[in-house]
N, C-alpha and C. Protein backbone atom coordinates (compact mmCIF):
# COMPACT_ATOMS: atom_id res chain seq x y z
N UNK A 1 4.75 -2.98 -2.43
CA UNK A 1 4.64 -4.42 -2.26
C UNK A 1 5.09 -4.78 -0.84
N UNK A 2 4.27 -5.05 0.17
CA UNK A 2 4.53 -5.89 1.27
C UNK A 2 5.16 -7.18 1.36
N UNK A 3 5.29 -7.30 2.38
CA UNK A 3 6.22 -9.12 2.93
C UNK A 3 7.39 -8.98 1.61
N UNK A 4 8.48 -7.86 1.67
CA UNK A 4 10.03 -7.97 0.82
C UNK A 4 10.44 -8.85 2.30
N UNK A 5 11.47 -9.06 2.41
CA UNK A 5 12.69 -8.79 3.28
C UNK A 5 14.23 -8.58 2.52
N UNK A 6 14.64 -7.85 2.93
CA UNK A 6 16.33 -7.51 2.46
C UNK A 6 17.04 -8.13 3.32
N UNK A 7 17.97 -8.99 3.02
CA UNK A 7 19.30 -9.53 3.64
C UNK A 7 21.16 -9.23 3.18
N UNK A 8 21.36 -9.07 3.79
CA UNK A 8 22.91 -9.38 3.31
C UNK A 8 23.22 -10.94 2.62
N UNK A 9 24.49 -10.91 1.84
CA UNK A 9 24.67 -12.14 1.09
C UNK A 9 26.15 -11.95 1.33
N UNK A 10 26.70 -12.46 0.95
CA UNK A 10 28.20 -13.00 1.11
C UNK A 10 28.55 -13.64 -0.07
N UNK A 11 27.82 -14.05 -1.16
CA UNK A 11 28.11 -14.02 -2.64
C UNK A 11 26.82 -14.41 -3.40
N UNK A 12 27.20 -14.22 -4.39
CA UNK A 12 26.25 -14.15 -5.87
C UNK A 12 25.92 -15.33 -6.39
N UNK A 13 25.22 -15.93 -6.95
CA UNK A 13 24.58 -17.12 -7.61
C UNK A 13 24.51 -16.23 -9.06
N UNK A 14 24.80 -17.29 -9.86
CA UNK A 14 24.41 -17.33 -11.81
C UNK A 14 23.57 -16.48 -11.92
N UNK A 15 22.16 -16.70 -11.18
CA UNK A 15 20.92 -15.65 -11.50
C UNK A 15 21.09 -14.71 -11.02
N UNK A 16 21.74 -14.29 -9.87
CA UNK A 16 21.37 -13.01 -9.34
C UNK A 16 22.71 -11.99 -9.99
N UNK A 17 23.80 -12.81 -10.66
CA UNK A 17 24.99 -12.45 -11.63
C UNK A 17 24.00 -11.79 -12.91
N UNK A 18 23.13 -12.73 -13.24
CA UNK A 18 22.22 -12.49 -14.72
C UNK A 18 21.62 -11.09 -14.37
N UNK A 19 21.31 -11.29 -13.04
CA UNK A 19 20.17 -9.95 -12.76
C UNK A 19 21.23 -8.45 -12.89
N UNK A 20 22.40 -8.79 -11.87
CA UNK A 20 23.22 -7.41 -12.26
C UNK A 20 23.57 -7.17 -13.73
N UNK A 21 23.73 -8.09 -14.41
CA UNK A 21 24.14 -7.79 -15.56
C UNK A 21 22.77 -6.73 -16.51
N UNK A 22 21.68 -7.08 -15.51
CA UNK A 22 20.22 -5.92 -16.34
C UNK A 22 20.56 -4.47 -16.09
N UNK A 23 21.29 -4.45 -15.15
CA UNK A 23 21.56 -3.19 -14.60
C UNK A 23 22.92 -2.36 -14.97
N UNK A 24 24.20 -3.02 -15.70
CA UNK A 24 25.32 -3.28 -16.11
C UNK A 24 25.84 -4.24 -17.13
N UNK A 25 25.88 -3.71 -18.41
CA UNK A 25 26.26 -4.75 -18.92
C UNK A 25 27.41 -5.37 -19.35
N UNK A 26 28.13 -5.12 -18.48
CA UNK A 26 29.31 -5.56 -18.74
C UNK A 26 30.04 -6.38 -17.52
N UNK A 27 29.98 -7.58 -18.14
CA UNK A 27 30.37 -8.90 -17.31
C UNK A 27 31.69 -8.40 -16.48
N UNK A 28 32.38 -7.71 -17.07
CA UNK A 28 33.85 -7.86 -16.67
C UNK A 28 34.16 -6.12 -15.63
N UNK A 29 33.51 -5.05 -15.95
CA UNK A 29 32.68 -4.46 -14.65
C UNK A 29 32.22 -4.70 -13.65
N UNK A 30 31.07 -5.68 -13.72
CA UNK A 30 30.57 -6.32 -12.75
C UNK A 30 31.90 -6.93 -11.75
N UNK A 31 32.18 -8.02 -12.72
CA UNK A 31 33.33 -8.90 -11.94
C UNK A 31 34.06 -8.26 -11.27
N UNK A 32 34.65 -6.70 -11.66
CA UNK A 32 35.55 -5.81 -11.08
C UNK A 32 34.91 -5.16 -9.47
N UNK A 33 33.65 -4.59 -9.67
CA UNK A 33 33.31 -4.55 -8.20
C UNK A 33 32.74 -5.83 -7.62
N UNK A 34 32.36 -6.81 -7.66
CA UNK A 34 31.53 -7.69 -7.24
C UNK A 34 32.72 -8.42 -5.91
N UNK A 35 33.37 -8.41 -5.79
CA UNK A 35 34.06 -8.89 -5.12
C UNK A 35 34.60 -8.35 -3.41
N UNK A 36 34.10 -6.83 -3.82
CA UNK A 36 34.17 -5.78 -2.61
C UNK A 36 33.16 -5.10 -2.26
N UNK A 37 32.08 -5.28 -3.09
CA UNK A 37 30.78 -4.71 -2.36
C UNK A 37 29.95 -5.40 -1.41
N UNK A 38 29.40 -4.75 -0.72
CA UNK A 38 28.80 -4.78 0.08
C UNK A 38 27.11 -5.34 -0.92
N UNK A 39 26.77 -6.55 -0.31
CA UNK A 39 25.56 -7.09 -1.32
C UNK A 39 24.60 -7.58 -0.16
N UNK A 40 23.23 -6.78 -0.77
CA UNK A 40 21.77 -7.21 -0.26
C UNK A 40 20.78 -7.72 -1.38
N UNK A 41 19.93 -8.62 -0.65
CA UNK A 41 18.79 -9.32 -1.84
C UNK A 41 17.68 -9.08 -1.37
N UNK A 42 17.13 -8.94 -1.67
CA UNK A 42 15.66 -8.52 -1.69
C UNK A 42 14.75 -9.47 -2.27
N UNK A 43 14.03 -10.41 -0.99
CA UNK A 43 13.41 -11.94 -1.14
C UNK A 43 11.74 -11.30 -0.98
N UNK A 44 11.11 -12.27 -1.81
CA UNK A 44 9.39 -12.20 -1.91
C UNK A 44 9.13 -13.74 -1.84
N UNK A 45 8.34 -14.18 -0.98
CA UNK A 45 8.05 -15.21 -0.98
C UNK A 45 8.88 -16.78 -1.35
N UNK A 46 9.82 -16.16 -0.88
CA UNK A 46 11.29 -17.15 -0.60
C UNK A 46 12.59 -17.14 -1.95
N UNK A 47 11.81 -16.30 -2.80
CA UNK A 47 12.47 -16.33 -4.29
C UNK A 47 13.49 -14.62 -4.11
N UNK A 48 14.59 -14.82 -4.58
CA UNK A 48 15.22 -13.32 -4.84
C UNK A 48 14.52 -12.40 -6.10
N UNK A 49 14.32 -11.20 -5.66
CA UNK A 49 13.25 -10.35 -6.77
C UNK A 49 14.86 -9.14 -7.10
N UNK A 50 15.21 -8.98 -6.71
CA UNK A 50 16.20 -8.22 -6.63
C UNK A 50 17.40 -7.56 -5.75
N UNK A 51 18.83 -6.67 -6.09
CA UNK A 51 19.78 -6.95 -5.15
C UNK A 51 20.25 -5.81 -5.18
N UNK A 52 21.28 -5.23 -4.16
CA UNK A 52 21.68 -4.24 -4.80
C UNK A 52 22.91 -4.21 -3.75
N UNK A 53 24.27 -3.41 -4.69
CA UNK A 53 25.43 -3.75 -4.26
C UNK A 53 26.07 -2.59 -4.39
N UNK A 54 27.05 -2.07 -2.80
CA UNK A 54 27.27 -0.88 -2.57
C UNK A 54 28.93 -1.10 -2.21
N UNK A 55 29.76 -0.08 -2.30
CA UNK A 55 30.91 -0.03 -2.84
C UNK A 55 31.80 1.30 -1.98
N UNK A 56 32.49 0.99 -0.99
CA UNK A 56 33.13 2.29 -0.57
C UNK A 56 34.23 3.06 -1.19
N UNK A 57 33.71 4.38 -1.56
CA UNK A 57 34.89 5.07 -2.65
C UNK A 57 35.82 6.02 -2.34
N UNK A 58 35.26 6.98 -1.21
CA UNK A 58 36.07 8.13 -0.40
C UNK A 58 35.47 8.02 1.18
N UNK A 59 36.58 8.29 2.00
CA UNK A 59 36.35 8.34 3.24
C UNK A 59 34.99 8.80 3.39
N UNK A 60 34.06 8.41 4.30
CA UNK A 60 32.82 8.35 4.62
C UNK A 60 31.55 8.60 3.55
N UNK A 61 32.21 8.35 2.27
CA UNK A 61 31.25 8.25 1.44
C UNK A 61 31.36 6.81 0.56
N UNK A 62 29.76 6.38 0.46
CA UNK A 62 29.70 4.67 0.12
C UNK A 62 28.87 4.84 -1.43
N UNK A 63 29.06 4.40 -2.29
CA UNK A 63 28.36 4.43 -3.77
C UNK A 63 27.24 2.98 -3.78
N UNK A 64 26.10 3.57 -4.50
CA UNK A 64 25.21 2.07 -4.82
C UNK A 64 25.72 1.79 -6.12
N UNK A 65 26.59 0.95 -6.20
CA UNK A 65 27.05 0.72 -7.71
C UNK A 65 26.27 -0.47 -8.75
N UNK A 66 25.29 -0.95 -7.85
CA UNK A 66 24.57 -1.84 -9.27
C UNK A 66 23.27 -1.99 -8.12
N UNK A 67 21.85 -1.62 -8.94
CA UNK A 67 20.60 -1.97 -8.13
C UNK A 67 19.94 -2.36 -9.56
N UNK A 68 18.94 -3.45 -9.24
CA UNK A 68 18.83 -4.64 -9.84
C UNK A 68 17.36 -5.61 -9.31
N UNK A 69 16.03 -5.08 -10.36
CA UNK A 69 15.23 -6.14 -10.00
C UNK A 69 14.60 -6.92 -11.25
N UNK A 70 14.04 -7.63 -11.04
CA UNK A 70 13.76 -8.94 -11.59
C UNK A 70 12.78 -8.24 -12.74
N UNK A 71 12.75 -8.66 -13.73
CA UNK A 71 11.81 -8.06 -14.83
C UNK A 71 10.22 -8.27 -14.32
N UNK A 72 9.72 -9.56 -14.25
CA UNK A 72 8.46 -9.75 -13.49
C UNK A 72 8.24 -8.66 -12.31
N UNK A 73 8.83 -8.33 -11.45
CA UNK A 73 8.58 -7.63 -10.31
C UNK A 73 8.86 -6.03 -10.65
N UNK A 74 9.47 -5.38 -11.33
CA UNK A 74 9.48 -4.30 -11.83
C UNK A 74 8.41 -3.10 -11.55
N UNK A 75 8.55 -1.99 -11.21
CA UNK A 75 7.05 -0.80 -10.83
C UNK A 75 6.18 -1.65 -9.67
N UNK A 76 6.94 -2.35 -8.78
CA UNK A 76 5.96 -2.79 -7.78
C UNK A 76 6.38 -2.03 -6.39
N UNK A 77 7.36 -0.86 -6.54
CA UNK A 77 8.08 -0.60 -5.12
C UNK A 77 9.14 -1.18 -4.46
N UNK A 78 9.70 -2.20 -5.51
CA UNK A 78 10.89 -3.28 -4.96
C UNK A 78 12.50 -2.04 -5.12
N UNK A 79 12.54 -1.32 -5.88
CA UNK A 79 13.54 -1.17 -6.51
C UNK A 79 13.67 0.41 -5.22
N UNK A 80 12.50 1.14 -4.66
CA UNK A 80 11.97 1.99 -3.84
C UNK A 80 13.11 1.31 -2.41
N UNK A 81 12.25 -0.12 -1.73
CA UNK A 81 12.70 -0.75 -0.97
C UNK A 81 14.52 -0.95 -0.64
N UNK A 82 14.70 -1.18 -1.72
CA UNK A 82 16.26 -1.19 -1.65
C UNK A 82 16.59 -0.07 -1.51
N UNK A 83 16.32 0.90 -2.44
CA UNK A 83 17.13 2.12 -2.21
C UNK A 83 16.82 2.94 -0.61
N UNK A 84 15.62 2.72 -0.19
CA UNK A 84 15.61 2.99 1.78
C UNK A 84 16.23 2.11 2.06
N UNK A 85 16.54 0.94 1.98
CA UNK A 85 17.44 -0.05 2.72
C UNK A 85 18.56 0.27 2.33
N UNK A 86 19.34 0.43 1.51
CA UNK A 86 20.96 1.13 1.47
C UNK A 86 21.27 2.45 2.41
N UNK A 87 19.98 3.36 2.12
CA UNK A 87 19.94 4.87 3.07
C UNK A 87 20.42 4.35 4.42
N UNK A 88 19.03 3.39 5.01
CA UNK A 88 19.55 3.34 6.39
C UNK A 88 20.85 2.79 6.73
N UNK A 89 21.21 1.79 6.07
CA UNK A 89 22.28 1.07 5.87
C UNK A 89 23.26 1.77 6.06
N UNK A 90 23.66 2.61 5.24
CA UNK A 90 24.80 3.54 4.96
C UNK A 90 24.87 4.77 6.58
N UNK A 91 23.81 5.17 6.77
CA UNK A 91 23.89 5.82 7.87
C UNK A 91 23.72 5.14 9.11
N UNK A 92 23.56 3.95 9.35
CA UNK A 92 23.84 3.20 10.57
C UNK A 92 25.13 2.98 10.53
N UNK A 93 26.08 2.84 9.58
CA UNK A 93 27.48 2.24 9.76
C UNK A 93 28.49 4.00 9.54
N UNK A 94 27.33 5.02 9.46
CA UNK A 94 28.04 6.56 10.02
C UNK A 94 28.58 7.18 8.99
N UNK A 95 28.10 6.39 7.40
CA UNK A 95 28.42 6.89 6.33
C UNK A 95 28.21 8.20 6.08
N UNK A 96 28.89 9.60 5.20
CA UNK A 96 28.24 10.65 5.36
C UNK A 96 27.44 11.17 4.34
N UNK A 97 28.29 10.40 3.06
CA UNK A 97 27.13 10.77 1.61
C UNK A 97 27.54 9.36 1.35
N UNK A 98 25.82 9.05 0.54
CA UNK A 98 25.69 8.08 -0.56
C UNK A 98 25.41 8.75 -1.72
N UNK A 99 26.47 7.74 -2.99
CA UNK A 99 26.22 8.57 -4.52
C UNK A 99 25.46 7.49 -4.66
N UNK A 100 24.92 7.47 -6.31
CA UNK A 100 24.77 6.55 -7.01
C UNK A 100 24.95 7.38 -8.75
N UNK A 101 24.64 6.40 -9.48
CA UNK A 101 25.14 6.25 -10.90
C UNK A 101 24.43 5.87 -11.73
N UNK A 102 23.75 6.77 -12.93
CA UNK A 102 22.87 6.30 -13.63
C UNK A 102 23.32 6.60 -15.18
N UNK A 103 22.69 5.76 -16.28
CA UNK A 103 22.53 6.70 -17.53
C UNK A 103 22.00 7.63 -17.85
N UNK A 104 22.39 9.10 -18.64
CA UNK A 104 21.63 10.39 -18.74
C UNK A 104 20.23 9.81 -20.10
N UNK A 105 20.22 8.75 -19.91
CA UNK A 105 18.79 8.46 -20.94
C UNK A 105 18.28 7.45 -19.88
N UNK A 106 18.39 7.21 -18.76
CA UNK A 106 17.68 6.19 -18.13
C UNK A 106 16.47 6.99 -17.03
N UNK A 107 15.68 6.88 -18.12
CA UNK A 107 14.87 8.41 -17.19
C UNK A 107 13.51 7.63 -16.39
N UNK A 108 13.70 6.44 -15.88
CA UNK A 108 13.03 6.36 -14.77
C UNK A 108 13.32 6.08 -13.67
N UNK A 109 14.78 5.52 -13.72
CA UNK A 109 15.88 5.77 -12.56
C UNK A 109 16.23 6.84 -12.07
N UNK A 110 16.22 7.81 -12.92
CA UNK A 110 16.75 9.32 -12.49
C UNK A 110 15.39 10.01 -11.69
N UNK A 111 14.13 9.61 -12.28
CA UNK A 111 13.37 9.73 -10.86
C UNK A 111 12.77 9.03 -9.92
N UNK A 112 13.11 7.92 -10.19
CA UNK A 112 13.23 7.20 -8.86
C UNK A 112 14.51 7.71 -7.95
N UNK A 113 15.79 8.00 -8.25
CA UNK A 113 16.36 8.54 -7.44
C UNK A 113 16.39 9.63 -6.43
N UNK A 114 15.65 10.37 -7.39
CA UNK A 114 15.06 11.84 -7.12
C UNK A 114 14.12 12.12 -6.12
N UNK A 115 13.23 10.57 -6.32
CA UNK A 115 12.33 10.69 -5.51
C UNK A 115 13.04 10.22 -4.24
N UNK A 116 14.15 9.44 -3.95
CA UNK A 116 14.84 9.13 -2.53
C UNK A 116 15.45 9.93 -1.94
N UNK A 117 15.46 11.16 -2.40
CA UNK A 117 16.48 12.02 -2.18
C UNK A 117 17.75 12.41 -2.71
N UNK A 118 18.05 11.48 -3.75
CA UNK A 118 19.36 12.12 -4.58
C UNK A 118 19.17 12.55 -5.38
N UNK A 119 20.31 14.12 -5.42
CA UNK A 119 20.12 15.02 -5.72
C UNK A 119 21.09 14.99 -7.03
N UNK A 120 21.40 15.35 -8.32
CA UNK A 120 22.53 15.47 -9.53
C UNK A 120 23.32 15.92 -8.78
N UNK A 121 24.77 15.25 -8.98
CA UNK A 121 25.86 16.65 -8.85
C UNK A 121 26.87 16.56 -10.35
N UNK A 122 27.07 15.80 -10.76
CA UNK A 122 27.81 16.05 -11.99
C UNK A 122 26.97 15.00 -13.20
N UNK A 123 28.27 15.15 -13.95
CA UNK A 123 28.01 14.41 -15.31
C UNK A 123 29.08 13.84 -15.94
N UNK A 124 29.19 12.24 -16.39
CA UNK A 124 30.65 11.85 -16.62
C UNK A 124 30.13 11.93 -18.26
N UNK A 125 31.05 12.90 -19.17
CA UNK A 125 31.43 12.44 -20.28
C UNK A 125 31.48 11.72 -20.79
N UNK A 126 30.76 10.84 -21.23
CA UNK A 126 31.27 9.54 -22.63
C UNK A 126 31.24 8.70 -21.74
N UNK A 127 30.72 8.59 -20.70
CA UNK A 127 31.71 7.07 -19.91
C UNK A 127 31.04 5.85 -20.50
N UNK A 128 30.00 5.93 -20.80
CA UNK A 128 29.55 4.49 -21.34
C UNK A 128 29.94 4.61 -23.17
N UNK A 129 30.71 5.45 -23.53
CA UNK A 129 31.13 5.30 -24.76
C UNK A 129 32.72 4.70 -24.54
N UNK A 130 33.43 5.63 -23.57
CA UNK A 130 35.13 5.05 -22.92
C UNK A 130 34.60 3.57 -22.35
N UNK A 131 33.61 3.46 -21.50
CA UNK A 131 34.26 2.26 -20.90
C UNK A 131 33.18 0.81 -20.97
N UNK A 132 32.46 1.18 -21.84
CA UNK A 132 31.98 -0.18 -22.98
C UNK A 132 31.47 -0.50 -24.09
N UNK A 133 31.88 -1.77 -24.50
CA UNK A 133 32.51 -1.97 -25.85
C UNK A 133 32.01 -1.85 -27.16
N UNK A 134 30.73 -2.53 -26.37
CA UNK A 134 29.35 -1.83 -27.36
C UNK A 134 28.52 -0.68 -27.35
N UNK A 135 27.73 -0.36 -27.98
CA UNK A 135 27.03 0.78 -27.84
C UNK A 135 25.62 0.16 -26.89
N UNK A 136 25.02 1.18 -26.44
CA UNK A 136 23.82 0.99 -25.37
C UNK A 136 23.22 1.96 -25.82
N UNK A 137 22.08 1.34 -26.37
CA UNK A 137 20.36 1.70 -26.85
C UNK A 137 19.06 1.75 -25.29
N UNK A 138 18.90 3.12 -24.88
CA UNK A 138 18.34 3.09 -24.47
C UNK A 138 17.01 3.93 -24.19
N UNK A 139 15.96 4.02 -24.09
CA UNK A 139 14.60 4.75 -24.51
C UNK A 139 14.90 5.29 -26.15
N UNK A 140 15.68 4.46 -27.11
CA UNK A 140 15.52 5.00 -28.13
C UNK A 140 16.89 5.81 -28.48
N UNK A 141 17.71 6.00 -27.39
CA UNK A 141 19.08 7.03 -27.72
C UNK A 141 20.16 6.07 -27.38
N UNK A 142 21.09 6.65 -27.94
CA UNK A 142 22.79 6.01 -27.87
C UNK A 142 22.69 6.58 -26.28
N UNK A 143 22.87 5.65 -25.23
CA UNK A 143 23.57 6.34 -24.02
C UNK A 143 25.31 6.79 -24.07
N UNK A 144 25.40 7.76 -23.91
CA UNK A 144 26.61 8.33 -23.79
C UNK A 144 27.41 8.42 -22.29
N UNK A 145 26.17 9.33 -21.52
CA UNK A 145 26.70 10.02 -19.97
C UNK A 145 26.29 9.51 -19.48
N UNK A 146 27.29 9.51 -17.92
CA UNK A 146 26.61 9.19 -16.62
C UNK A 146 26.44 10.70 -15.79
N UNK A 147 25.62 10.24 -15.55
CA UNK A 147 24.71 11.39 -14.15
C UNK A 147 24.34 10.90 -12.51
N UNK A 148 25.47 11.79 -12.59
CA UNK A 148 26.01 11.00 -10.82
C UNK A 148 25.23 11.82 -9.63
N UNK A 149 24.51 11.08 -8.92
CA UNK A 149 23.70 12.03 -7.69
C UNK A 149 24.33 11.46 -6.16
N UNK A 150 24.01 12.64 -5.59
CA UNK A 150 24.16 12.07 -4.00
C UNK A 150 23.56 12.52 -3.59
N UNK A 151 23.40 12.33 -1.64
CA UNK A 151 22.37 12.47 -0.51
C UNK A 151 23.36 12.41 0.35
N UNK A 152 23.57 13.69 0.82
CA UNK A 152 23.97 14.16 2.42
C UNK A 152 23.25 12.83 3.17
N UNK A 153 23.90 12.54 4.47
CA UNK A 153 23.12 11.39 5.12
C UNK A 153 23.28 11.88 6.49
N UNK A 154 23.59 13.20 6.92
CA UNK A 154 23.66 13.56 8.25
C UNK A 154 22.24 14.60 8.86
């Protein structure tokens, strides 16, 4: 999809709160990083389609901790866009790895990631069983794990 532009933001609006929450569901997660990440939006024709918000965790390494597009705009290359716009992002400001963080049942994120260049390196145990409250139904399975990837950026 042509004519995106990505910007920086300096805070969140209700909707674009609604939108992370597609990506995270847990309000009070969110609230926990939202306050220190680093946040871009991703505008189509003057409207926000989607955002995505990055998080510094270890010396020269920066995490995408919530990416996030609009249900209408979905499989159009928006979600592609952001994730090259964090890459360069992260390595203009001399970052050395970017992770990111997915569910081990969210299997079109895991290749969309794949396809940007991040690579698996581990697997968190239970974390979406430890650290929310409800259960998460997704392609049909209880999500349990997270499956954490990164990309060398040098």
């Amino acid at each position: 999809m042509e004519n995106i532009s990505i910007s920086s933001i300096t805070s969140v609006s209700d909707n674009l709160f609604k939108l992370l929450l597609d990506a995270d569901p847990s309000k009070n997660i969110v609230q926990s990083y939202l306050k220190r990440a680093y946040k871009f939006i991703a505008i189509f024709k003057g409207a926000p389609v989607g955002i995505v918000l990055l998080i510094d965790t270890r010396p020269e390494t920066i995490e995408i901790i919530n990416i996030a597009v609009s249900k209408d705009y979905r499989n159009q290359g928006i979600g592609g866009k952001l994730l090259e716009y964090s890459i360069k992002w992260a390595k203009s400001k001399k970052y050395r790895v970017i992770e990111i963080g997915t569910g081990s049942t969210s299997f079109g994120q895991l290749y969309l990631y794949q396809k940007y260049g991040f690579r698996p390196v581990s697997i968190d145990r239970d974390f979406f069983v430890t650290h929310y409250p409800h259960r998460i139904i997704e392609n049909k399975l209880v999500l349990k794990d997270m499956v954490r990837l990164q990309q060398y950026l040098f």
